[in-house]
N, C-alpha and C. Protein backbone atom coordinates (compact mmCIF):
# COMPACT_ATOMS: atom_id res chain seq x y z
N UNK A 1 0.84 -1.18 0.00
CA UNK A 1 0.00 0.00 0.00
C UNK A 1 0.89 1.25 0.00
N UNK A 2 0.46 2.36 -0.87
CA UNK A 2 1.39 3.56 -1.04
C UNK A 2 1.06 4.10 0.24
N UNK A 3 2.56 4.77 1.14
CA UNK A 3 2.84 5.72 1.51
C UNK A 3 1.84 7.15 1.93
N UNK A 4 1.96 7.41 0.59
CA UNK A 4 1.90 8.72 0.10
C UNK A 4 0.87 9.12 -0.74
N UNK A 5 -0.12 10.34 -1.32
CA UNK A 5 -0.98 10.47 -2.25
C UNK A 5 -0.50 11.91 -2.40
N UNK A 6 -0.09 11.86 -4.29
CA UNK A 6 0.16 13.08 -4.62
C UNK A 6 -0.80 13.66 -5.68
N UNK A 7 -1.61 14.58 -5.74
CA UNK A 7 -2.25 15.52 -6.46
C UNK A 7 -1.63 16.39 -7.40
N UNK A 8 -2.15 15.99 -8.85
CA UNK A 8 -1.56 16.94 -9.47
C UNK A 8 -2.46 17.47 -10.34
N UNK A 9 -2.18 18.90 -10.73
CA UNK A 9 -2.71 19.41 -11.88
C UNK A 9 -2.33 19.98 -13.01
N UNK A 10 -2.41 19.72 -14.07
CA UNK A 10 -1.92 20.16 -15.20
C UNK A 10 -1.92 21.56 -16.18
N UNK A 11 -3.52 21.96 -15.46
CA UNK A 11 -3.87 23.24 -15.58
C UNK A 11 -3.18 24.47 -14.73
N UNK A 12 -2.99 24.34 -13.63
CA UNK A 12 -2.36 25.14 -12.86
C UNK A 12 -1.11 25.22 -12.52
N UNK A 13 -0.13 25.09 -13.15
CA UNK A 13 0.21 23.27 -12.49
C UNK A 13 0.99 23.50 -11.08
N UNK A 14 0.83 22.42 -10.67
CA UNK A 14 1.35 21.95 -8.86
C UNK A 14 0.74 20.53 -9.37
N UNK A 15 2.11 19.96 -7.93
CA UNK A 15 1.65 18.71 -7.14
C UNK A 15 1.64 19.00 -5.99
N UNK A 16 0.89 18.39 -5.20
CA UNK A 16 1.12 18.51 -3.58
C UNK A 16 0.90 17.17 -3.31
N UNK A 17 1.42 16.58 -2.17
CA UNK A 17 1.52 15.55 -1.19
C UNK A 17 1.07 15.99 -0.24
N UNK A 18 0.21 14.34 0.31
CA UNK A 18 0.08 14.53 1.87
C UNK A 18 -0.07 12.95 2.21
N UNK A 19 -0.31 12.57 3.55
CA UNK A 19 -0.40 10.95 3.44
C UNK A 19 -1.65 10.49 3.61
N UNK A 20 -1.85 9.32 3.38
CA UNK A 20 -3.36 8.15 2.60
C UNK A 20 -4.22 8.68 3.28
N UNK A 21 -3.95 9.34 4.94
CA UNK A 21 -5.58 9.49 5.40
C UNK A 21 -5.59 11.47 5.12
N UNK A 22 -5.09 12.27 4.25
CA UNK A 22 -4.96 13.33 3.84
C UNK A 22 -3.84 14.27 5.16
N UNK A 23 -3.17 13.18 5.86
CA UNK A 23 -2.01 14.35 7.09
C UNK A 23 -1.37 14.91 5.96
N UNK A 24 -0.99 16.03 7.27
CA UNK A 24 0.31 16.64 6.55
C UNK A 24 1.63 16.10 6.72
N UNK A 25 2.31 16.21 5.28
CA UNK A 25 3.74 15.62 5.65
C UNK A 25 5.05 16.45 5.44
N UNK A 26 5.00 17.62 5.88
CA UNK A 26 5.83 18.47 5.65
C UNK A 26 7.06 18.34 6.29
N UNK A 27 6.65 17.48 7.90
CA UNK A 27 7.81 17.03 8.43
C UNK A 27 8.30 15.64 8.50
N UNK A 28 7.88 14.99 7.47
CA UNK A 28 8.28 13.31 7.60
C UNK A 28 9.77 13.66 6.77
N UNK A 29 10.51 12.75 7.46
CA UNK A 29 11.79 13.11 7.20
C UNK A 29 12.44 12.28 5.39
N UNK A 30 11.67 11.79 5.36
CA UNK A 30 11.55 11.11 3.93
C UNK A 30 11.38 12.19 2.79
N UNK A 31 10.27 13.04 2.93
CA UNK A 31 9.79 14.26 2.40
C UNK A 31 10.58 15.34 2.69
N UNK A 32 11.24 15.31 3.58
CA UNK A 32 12.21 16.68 3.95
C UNK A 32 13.68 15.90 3.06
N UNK A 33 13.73 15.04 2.95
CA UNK A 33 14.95 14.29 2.30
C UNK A 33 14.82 15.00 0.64
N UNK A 34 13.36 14.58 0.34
CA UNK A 34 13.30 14.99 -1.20
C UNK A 34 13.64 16.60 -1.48
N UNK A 35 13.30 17.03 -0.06
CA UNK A 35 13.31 18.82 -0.58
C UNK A 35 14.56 18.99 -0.17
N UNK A 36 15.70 18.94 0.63
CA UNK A 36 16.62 19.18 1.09
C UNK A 36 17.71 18.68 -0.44
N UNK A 37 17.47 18.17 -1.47
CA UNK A 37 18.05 17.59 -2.36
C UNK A 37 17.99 18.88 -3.21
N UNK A 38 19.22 19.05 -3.92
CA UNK A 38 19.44 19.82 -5.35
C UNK A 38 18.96 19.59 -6.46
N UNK A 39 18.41 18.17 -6.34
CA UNK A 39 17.94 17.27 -7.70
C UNK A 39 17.22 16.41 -6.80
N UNK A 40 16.37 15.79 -8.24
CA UNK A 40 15.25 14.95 -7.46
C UNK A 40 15.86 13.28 -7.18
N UNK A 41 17.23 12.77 -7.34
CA UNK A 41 17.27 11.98 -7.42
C UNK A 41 18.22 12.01 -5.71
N UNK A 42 18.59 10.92 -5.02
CA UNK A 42 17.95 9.55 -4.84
C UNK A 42 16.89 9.26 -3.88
N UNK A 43 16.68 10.46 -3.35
CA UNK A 43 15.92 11.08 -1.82
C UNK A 43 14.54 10.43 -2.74
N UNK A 44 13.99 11.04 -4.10
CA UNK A 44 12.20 10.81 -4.51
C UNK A 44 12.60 9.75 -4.99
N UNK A 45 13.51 9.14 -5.74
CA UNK A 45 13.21 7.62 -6.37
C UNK A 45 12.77 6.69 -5.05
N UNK A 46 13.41 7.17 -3.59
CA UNK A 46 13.67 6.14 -2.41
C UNK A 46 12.22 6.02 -2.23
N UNK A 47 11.44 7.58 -2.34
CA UNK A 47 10.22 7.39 -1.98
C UNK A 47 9.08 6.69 -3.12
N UNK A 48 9.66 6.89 -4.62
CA UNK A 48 8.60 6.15 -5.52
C UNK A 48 8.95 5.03 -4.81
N UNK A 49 9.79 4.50 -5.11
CA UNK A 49 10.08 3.16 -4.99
C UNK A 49 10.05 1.63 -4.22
N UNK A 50 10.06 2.78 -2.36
CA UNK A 50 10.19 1.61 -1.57
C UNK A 50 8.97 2.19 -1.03
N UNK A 51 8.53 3.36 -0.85
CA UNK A 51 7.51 4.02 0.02
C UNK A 51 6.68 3.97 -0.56
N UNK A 52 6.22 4.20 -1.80
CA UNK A 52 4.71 4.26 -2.86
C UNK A 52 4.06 5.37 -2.94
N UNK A 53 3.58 5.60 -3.75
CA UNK A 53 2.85 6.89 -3.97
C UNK A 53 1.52 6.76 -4.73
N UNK A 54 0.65 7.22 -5.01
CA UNK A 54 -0.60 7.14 -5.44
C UNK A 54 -0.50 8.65 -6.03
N UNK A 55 -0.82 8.51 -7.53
CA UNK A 55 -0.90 9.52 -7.94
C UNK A 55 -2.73 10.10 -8.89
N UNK A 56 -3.32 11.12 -8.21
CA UNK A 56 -4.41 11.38 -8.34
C UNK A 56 -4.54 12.72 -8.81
N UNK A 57 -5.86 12.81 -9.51
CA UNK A 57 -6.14 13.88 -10.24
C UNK A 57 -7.48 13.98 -9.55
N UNK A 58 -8.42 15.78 -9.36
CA UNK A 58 -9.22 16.11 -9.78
C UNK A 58 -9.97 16.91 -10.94
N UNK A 59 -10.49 15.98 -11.94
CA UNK A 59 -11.32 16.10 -13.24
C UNK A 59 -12.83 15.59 -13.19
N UNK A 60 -12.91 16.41 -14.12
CA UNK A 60 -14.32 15.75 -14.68
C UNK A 60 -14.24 14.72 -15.47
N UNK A 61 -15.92 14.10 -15.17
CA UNK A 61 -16.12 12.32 -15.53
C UNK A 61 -17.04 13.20 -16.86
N UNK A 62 -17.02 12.13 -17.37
CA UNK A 62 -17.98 11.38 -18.64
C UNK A 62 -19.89 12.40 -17.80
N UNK A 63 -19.93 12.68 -16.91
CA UNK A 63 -21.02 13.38 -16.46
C UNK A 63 -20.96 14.85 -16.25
N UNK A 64 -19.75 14.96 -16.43
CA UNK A 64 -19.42 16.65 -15.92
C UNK A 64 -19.32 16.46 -14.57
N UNK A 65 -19.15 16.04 -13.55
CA UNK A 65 -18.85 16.03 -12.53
C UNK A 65 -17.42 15.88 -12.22
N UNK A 66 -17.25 16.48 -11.00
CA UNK A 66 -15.69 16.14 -10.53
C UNK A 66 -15.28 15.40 -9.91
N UNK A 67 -14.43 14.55 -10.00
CA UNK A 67 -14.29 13.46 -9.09
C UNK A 67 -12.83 13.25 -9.02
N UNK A 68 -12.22 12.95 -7.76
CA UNK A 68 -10.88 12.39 -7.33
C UNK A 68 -10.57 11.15 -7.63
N UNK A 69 -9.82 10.71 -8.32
CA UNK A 69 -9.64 9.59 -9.11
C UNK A 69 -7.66 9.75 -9.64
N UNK A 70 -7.72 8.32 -9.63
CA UNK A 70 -5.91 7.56 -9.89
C UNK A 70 -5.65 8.95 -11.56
N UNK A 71 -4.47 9.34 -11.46
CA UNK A 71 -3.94 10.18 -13.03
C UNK A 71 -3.53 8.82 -13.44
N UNK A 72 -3.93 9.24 -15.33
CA UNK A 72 -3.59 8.79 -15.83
C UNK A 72 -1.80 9.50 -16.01
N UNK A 73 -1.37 8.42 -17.41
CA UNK A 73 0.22 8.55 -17.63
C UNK A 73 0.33 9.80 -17.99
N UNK A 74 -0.82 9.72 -19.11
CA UNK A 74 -0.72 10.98 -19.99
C UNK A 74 -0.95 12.54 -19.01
N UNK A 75 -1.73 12.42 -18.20
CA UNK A 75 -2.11 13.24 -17.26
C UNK A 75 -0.90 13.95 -16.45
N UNK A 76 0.34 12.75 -15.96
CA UNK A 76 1.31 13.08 -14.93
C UNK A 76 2.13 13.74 -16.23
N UNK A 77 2.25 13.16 -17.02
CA UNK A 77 3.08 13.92 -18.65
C UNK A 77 2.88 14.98 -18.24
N UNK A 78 1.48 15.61 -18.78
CA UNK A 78 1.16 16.79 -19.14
C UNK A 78 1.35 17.48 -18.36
N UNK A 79 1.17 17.45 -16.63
CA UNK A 79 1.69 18.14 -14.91
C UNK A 79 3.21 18.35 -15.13
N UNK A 80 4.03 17.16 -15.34
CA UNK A 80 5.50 17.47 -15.32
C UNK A 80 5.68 18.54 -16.97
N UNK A 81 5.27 18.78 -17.78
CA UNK A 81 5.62 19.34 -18.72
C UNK A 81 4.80 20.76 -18.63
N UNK A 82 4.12 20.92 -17.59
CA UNK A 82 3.47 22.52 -17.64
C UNK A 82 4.66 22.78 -16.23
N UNK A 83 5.21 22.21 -15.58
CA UNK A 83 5.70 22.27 -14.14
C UNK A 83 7.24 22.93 -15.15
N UNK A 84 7.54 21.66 -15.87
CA UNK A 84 9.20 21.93 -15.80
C UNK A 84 9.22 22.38 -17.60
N UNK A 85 8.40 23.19 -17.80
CA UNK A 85 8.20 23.81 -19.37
C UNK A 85 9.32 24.04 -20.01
N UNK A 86 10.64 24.12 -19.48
CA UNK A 86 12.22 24.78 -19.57
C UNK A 86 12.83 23.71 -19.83
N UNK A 87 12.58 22.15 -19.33
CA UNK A 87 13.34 21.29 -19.42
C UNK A 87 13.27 20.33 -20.97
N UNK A 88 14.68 19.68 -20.75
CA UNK A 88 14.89 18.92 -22.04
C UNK A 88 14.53 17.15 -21.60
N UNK A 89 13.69 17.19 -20.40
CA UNK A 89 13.84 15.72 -19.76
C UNK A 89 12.77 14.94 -20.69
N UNK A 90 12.56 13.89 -20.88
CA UNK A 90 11.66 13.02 -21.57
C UNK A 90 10.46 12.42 -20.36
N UNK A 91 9.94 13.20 -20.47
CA UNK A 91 8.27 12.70 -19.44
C UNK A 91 7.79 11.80 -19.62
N UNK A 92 7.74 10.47 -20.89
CA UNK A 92 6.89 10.01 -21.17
C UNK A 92 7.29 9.11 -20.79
N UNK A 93 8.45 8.41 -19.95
CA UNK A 93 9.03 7.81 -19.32
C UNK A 93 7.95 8.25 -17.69
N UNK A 94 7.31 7.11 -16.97
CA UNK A 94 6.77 6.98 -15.68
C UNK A 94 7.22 7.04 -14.65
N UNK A 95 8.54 6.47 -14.68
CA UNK A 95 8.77 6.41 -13.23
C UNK A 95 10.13 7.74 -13.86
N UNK A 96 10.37 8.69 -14.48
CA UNK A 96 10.76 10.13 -14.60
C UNK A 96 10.19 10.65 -14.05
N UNK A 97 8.45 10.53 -15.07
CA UNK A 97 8.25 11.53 -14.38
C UNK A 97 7.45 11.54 -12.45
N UNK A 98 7.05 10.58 -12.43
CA UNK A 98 6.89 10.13 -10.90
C UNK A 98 7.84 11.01 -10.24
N UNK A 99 9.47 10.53 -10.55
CA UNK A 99 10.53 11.17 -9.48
C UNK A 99 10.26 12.69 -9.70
N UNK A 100 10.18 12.81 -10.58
CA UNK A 100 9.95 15.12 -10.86
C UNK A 100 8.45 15.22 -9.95
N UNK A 101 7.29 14.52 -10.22
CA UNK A 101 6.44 15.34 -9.32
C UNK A 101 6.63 14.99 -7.75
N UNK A 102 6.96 14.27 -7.44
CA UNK A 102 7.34 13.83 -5.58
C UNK A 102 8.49 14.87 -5.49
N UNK A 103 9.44 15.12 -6.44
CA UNK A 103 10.34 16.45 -6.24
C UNK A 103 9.37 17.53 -6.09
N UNK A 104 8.50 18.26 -6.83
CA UNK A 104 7.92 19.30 -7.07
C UNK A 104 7.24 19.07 -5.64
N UNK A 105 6.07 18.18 -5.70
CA UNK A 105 5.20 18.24 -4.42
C UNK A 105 6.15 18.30 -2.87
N UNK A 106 7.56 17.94 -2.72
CA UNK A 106 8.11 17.43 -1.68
C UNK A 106 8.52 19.29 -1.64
N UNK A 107 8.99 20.43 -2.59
CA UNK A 107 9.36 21.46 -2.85
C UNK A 107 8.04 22.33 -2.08
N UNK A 108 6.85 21.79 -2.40
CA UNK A 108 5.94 22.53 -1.74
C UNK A 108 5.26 22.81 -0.75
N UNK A 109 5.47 21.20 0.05
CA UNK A 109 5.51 21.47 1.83
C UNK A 109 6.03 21.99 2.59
N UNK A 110 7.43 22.70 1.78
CA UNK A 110 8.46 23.82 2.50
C UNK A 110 7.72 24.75 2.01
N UNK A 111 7.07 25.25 1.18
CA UNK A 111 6.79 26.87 1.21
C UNK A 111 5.89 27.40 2.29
């Protein structure tokens, strides 16, 4: 079972984290690992990887309604490519872009 549940949006864009029952994790030292890093690597892979993450979107369904529901691939694409618009990284790669938004979201429990 993931860890972690990160929110992202593509329109605005942000991710934010918090954990499965919606705490805050601004001080789990796992999450302070990812932000204390210059780069997103090895502090967020530790957390895709051994910790889990759940990555979720709020959109509209097939009814017009909004609903909180798992992102798709294409979805986390499109978040890491409005997020890091400057970069030459290849998003379409999953567990890339996974490590960039747990960077981004882990960046935003410090502000």
């Amino acid at each position: 079972m993931p860890r972690y549940i990160i929110e992202i949006s593509p329109l605005e864009p942000r991710a934010s984290i918090c954990g499965m029952e919606g705490q805050d994790v601004s001080q789990d030292p796992d999450i302070m690992d990812c932000r204390a890093g210059g780069d997103c690597e090895p502090a967020c892979e530790y957390v895709r990887d051994q910790l889990g993450v759940e990555f979720r979107i709020v959109a509209r369904n097939v009814s017009g309604e909004y609903e909180n529901r798992l992102a798709t691939d294409a979805e986390m694409q499109a978040t890491c490519e409005a997020i890091y618009f400057e970069s030459e990284t290849d998003f379409t790669d999953r567990d890339t872009c996974a490590t960039y938004l747990i960077w981004e979201a882990s960046q935003e429990t410090g502000e």
